[in-house]
N, C-alpha and C. Protein backbone atom coordinates (compact mmCIF):
# COMPACT_ATOMS: atom_id res chain seq x y z
N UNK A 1 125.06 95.36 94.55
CA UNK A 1 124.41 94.23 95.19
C UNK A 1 122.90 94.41 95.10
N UNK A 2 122.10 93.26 95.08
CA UNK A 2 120.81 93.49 94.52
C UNK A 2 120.01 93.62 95.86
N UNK A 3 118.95 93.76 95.76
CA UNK A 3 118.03 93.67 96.80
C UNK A 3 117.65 92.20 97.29
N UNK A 4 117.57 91.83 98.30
CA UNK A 4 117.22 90.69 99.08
C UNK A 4 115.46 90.74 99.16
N UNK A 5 115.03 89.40 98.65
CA UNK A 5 113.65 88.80 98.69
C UNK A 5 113.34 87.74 99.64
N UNK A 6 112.30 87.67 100.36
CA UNK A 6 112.09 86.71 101.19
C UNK A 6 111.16 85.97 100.59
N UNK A 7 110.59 84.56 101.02
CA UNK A 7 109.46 83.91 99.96
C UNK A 7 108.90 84.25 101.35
N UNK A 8 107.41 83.68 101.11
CA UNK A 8 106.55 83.98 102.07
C UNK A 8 106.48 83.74 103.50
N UNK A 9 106.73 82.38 103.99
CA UNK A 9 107.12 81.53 104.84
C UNK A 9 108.39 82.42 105.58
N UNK A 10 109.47 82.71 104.74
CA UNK A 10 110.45 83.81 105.72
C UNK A 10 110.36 85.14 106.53
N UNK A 11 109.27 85.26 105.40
CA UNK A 11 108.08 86.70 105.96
C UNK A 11 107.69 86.75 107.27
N UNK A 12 107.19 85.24 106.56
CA UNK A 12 105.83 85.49 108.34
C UNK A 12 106.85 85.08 109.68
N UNK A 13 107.68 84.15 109.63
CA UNK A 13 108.69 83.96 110.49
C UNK A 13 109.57 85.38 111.67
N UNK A 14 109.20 86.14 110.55
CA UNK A 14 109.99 87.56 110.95
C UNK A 14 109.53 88.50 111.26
N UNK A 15 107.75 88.37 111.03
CA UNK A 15 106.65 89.08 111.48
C UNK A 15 105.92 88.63 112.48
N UNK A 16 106.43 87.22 112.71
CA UNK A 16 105.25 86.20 113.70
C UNK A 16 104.15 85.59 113.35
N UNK A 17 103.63 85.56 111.95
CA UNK A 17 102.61 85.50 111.44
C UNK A 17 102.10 84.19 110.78
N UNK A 18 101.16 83.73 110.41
CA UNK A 18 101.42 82.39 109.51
C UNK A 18 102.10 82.97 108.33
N UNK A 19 102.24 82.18 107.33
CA UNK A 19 102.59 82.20 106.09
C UNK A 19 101.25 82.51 105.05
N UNK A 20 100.37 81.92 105.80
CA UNK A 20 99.20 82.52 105.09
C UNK A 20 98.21 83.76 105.70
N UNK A 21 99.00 84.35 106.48
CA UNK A 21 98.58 85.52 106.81
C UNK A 21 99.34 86.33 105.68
N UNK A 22 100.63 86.18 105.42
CA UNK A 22 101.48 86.67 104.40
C UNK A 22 100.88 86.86 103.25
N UNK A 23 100.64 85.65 102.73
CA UNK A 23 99.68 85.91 101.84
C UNK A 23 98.05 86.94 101.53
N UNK A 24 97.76 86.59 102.41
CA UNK A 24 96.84 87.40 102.59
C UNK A 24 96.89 89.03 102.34
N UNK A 25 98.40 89.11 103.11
CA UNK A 25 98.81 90.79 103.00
C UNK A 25 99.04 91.15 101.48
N UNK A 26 99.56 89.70 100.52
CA UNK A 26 100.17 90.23 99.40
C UNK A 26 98.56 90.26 98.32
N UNK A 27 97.45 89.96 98.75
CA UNK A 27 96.58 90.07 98.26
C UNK A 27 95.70 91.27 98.81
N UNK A 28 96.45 92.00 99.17
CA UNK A 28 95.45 92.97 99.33
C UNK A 28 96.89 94.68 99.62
N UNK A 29 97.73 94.23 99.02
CA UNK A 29 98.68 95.25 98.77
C UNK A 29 99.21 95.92 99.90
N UNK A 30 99.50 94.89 101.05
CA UNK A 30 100.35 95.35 102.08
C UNK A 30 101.51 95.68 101.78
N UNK A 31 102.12 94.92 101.07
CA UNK A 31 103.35 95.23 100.54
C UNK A 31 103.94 95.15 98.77
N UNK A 32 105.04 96.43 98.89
CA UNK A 32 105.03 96.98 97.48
C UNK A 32 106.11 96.10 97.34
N UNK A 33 105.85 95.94 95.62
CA UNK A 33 107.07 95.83 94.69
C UNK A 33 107.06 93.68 95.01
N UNK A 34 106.20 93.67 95.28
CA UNK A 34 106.61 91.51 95.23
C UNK A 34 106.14 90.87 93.90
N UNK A 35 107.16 90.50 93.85
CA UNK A 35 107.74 89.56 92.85
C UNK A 35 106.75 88.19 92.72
N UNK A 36 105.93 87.78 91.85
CA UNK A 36 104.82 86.71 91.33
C UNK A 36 106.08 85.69 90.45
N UNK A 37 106.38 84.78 90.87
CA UNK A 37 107.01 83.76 89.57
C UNK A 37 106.16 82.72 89.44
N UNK A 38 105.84 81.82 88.37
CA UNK A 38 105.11 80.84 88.04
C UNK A 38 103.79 80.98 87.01
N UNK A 39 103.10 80.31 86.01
CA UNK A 39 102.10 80.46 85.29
C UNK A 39 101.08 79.30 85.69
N UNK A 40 101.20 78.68 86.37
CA UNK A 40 100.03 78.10 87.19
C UNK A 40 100.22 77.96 88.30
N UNK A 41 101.58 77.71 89.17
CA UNK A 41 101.26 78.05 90.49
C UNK A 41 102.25 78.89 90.64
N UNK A 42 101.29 80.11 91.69
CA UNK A 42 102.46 81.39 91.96
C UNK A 42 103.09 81.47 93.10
N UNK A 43 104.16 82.02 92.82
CA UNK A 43 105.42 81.86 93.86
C UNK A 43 105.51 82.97 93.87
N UNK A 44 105.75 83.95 95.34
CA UNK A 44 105.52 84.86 96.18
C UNK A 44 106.98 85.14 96.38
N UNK A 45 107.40 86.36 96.03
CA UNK A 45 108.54 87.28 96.93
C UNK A 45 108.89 88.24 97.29
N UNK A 46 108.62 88.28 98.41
CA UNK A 46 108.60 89.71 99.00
C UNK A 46 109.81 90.76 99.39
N UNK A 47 110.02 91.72 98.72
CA UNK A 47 111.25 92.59 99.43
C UNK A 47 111.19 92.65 100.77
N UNK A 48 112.68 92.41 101.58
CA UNK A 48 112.88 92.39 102.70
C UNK A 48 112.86 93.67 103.46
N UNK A 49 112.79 94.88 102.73
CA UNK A 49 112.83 96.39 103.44
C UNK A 49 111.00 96.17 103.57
N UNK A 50 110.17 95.86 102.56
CA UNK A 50 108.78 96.11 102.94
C UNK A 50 108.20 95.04 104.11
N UNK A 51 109.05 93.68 104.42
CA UNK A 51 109.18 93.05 105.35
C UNK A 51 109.30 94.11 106.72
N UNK A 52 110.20 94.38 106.56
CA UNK A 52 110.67 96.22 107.62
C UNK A 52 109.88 96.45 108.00
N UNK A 53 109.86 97.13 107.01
CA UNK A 53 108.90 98.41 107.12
C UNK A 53 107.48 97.72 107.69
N UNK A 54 106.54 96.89 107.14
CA UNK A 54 105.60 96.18 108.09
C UNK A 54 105.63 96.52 109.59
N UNK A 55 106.78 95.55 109.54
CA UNK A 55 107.35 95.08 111.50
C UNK A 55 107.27 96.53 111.89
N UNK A 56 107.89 97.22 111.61
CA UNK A 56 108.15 98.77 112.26
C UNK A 56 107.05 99.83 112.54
N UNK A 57 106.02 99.74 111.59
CA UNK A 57 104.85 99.97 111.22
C UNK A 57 103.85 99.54 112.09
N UNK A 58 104.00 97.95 112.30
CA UNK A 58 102.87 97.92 113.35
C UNK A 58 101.63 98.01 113.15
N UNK A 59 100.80 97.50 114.09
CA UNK A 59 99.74 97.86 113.50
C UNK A 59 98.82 97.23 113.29
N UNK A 60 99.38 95.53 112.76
CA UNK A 60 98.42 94.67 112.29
C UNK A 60 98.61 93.69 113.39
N UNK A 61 97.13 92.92 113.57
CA UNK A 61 96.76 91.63 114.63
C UNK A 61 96.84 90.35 113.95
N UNK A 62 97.61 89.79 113.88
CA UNK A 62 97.35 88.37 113.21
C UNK A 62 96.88 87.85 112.15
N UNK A 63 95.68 87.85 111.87
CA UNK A 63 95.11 87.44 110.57
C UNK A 63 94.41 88.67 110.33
N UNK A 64 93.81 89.70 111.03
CA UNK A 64 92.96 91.06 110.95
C UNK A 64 93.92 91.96 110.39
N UNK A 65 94.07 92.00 109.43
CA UNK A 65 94.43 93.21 108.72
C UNK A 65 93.82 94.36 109.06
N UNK A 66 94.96 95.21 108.98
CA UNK A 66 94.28 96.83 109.23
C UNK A 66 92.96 97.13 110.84
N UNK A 67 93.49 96.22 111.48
CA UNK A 67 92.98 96.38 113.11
C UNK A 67 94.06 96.87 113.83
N UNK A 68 93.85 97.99 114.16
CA UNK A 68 94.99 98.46 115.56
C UNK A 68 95.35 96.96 116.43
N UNK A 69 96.34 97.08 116.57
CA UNK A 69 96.85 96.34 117.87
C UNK A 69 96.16 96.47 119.22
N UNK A 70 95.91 97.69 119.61
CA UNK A 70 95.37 98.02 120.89
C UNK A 70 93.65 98.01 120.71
N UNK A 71 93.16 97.27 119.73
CA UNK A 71 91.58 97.57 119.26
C UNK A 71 91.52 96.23 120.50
């Protein structure tokens, strides 16, 4: 059985986040191994363990990347 991908929008749903906070993370290598489909507009998919692993991790405030929670 293959690995399960979330598109972005399922991401942030499961993190609390916008969808373009999601993005944001995938531009700056929050999370490994996502999947780019499209040659002019790109379509985002993110493995659901690095989804996880995020949430579990902790850590991040909303749109502030890499700010403690407790900052």
């Amino acid at each position: 059985m293959g690995e399960r991908y979330l598109t972005p929008q399922e991401a942030a749903a499961r993190l609390g986040v916008s969808d373009e906070t999601i993005r944001r993370y995938i531009k700056r290598d929050v999370f490994r191994d996502v999947i780019a489909r499209g040659m002019f507009k790109k379509r985002y998919f993110v493995p659901e363990r690095e989804v996880e692993r995020v949430r579990i991790e902790g850590g991040f405030l909303g749109n502030d990347i890499g700010l403690p929670a407790n900052a």
